[in-house]
C-alpha atoms as a PDB file:
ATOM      1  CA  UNK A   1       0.000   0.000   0.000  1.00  0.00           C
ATOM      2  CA  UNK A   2       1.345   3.483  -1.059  1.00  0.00           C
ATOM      3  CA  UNK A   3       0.527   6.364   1.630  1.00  0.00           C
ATOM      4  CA  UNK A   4      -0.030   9.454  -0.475  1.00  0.00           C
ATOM      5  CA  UNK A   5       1.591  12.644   1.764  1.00  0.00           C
ATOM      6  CA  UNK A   6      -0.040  15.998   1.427  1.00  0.00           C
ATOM      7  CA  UNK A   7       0.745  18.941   2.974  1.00  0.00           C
ATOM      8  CA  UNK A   8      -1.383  22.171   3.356  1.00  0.00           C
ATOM      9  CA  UNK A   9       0.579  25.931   3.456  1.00  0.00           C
ATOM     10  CA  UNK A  10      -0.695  28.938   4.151  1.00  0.00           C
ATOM     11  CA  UNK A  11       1.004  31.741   1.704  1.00  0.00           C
ATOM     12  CA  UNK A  12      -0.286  35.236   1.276  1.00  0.00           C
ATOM     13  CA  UNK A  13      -0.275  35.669  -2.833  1.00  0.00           C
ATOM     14  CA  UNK A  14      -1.479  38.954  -3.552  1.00  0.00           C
ATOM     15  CA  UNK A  15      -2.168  40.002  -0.118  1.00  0.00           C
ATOM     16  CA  UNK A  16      -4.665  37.225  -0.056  1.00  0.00           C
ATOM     17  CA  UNK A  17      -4.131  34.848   2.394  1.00  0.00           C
ATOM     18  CA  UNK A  18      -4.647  31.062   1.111  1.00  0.00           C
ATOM     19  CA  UNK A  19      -4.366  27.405   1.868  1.00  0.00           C
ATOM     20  CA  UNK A  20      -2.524  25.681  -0.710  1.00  0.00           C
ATOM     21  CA  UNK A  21      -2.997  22.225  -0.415  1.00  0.00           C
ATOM     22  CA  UNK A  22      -0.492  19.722  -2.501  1.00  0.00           C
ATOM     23  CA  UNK A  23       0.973  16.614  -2.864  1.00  0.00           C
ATOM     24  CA  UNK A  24       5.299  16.041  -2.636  1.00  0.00           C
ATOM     25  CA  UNK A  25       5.272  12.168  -2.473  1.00  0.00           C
ATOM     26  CA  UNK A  26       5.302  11.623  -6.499  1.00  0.00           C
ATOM     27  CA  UNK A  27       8.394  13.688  -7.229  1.00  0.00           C
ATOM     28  CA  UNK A  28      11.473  12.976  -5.540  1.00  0.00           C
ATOM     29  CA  UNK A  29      14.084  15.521  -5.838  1.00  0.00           C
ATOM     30  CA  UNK A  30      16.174  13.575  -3.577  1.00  0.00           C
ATOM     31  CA  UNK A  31      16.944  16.844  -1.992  1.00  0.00           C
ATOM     32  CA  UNK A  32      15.947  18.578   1.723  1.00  0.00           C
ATOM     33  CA  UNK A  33      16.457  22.063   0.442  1.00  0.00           C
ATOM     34  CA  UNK A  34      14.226  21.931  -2.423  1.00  0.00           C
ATOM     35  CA  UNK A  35      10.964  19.715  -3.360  1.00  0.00           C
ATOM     36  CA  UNK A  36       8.104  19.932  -6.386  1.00  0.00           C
ATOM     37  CA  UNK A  37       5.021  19.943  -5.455  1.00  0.00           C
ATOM     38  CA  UNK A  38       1.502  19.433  -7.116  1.00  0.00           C
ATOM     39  CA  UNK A  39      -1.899  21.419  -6.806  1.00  0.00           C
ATOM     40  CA  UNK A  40      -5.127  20.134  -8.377  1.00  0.00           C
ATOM     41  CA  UNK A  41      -7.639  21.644  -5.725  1.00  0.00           C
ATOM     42  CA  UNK A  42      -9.560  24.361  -7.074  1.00  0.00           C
ATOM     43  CA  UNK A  43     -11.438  26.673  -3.849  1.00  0.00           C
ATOM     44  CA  UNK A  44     -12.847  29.568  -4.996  1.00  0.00           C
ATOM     45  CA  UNK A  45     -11.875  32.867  -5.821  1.00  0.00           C
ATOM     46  CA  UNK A  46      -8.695  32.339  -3.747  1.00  0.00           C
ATOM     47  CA  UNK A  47      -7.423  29.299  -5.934  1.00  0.00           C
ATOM     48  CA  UNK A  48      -4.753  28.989  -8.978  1.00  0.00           C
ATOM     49  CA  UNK A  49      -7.492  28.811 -11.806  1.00  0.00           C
ATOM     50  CA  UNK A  50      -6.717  25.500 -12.754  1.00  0.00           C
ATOM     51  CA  UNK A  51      -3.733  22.391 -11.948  1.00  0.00           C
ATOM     52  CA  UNK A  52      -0.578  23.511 -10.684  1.00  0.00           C
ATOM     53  CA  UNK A  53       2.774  22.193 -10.850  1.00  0.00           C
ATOM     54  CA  UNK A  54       5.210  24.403  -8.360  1.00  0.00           C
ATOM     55  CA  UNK A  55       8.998  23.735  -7.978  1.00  0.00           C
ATOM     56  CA  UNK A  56       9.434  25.079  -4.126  1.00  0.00           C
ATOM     57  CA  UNK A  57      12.909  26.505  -2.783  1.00  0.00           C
ATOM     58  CA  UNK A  58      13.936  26.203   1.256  1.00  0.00           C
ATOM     59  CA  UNK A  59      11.284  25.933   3.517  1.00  0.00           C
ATOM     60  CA  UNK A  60       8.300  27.396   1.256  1.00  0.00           C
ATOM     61  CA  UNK A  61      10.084  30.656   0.948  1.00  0.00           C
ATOM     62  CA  UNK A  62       9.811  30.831  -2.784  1.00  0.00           C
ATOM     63  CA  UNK A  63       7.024  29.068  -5.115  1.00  0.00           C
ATOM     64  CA  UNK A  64       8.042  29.036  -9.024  1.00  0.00           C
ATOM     65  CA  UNK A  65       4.455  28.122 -10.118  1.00  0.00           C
ATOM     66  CA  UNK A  66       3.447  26.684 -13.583  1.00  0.00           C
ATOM     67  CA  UNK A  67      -0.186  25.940 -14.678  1.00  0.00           C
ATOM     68  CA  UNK A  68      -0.815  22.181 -15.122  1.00  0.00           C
ATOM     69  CA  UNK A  69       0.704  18.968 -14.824  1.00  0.00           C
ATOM     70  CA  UNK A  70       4.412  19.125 -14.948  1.00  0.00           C
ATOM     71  CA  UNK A  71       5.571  16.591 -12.814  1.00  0.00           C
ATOM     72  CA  UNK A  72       6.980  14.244 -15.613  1.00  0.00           C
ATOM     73  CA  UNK A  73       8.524  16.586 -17.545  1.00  0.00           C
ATOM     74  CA  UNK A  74      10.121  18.333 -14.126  1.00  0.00           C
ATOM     75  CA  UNK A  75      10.704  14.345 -12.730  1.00  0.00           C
ATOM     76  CA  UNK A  76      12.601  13.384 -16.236  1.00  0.00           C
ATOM     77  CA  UNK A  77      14.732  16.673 -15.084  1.00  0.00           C
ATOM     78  CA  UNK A  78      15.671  15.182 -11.791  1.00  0.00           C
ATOM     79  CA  UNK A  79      16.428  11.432 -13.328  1.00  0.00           C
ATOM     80  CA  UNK A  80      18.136  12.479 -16.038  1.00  0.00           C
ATOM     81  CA  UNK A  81      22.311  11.860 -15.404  1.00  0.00           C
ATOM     82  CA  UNK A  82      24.203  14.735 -16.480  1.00  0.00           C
ATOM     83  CA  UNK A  83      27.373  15.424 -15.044  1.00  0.00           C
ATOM     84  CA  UNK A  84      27.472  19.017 -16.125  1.00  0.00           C
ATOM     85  CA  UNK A  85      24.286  20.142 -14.340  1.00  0.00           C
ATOM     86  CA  UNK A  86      22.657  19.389 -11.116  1.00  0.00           C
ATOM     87  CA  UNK A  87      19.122  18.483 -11.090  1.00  0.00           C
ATOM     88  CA  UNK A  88      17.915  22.195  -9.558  1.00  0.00           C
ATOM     89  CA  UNK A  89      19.880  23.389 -12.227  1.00  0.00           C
ATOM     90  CA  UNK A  90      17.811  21.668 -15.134  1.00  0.00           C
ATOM     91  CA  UNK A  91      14.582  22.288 -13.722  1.00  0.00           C
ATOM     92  CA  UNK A  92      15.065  26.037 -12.898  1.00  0.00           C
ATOM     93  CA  UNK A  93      15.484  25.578 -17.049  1.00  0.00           C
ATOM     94  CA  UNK A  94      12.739  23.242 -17.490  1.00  0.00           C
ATOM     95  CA  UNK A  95      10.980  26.591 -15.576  1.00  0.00           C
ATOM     96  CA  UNK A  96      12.689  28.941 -17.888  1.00  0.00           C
ATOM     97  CA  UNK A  97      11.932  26.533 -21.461  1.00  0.00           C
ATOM     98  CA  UNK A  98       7.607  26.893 -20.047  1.00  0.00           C
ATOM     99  CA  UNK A  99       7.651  30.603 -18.843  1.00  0.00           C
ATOM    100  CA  UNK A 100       4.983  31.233 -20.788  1.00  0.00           C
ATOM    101  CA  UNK A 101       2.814  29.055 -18.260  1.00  0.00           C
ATOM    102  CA  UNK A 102       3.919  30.650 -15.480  1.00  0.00           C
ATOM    103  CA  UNK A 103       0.866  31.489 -13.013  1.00  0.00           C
ATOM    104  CA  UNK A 104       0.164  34.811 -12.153  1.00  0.00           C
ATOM    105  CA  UNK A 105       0.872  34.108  -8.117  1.00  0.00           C
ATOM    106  CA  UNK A 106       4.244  32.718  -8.768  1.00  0.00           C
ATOM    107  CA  UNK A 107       7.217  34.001  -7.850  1.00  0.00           C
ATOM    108  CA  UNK A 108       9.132  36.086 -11.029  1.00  0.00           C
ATOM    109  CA  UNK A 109      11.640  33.947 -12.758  1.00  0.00           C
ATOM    110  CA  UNK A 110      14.701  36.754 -13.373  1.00  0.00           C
END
């Protein structure tokens, strides 16, 4: 049996305060200082607007949010060898290469 964990966070996005509940168990970044995490709850006025796929930084202190399902793509990031770049590394580009479905309460990609 495979015990699904979810977490809940409370984040103020555009001076709205809101519960962001997600799942981190299908991605494993293999990492304690950074984790993806995946939205599919829609509440209300106060939600995303639609699936969200977020890579997270430290201890929730920044969100880099895309709209929809990107966990394989983000996933094949993380399990791909490369020598050259670290896994962070290619999916801060993975980020970068889908900017264009960045959601509007994400942090700003520079």
């Amino acid at each position: 049996m495979t015990l699904t964990k979810s977490t809940a966070q409370l984040k103020i996005l555009g001076g709205t305060p809101i519960v962001i509940p997600n799942r981190t168990d299908e991605v494993n970044t293999y990492s304690k200082h950074w984790y993806i995490s995946y939205n599919n709850h829609h509440s209300g006025r106060n939600d995303f607007g639609c699936d969200t796929t977020a890579l997270v930084l430290g201890n929730a202190e920044c969100f880099f949010i895309l709209n929809g399902d990107h966990r394989e793509g983000l996933r094949a990031c993380i399990e791909c060898p490369d020598p050259c770049y670290s896994a962070l590394v290619k999916c801060l580009v993975y980020l970068r290469e889908n900017k264009d479905q960045l959601n509007p309460h994400s942090d700003p990609l520079i």
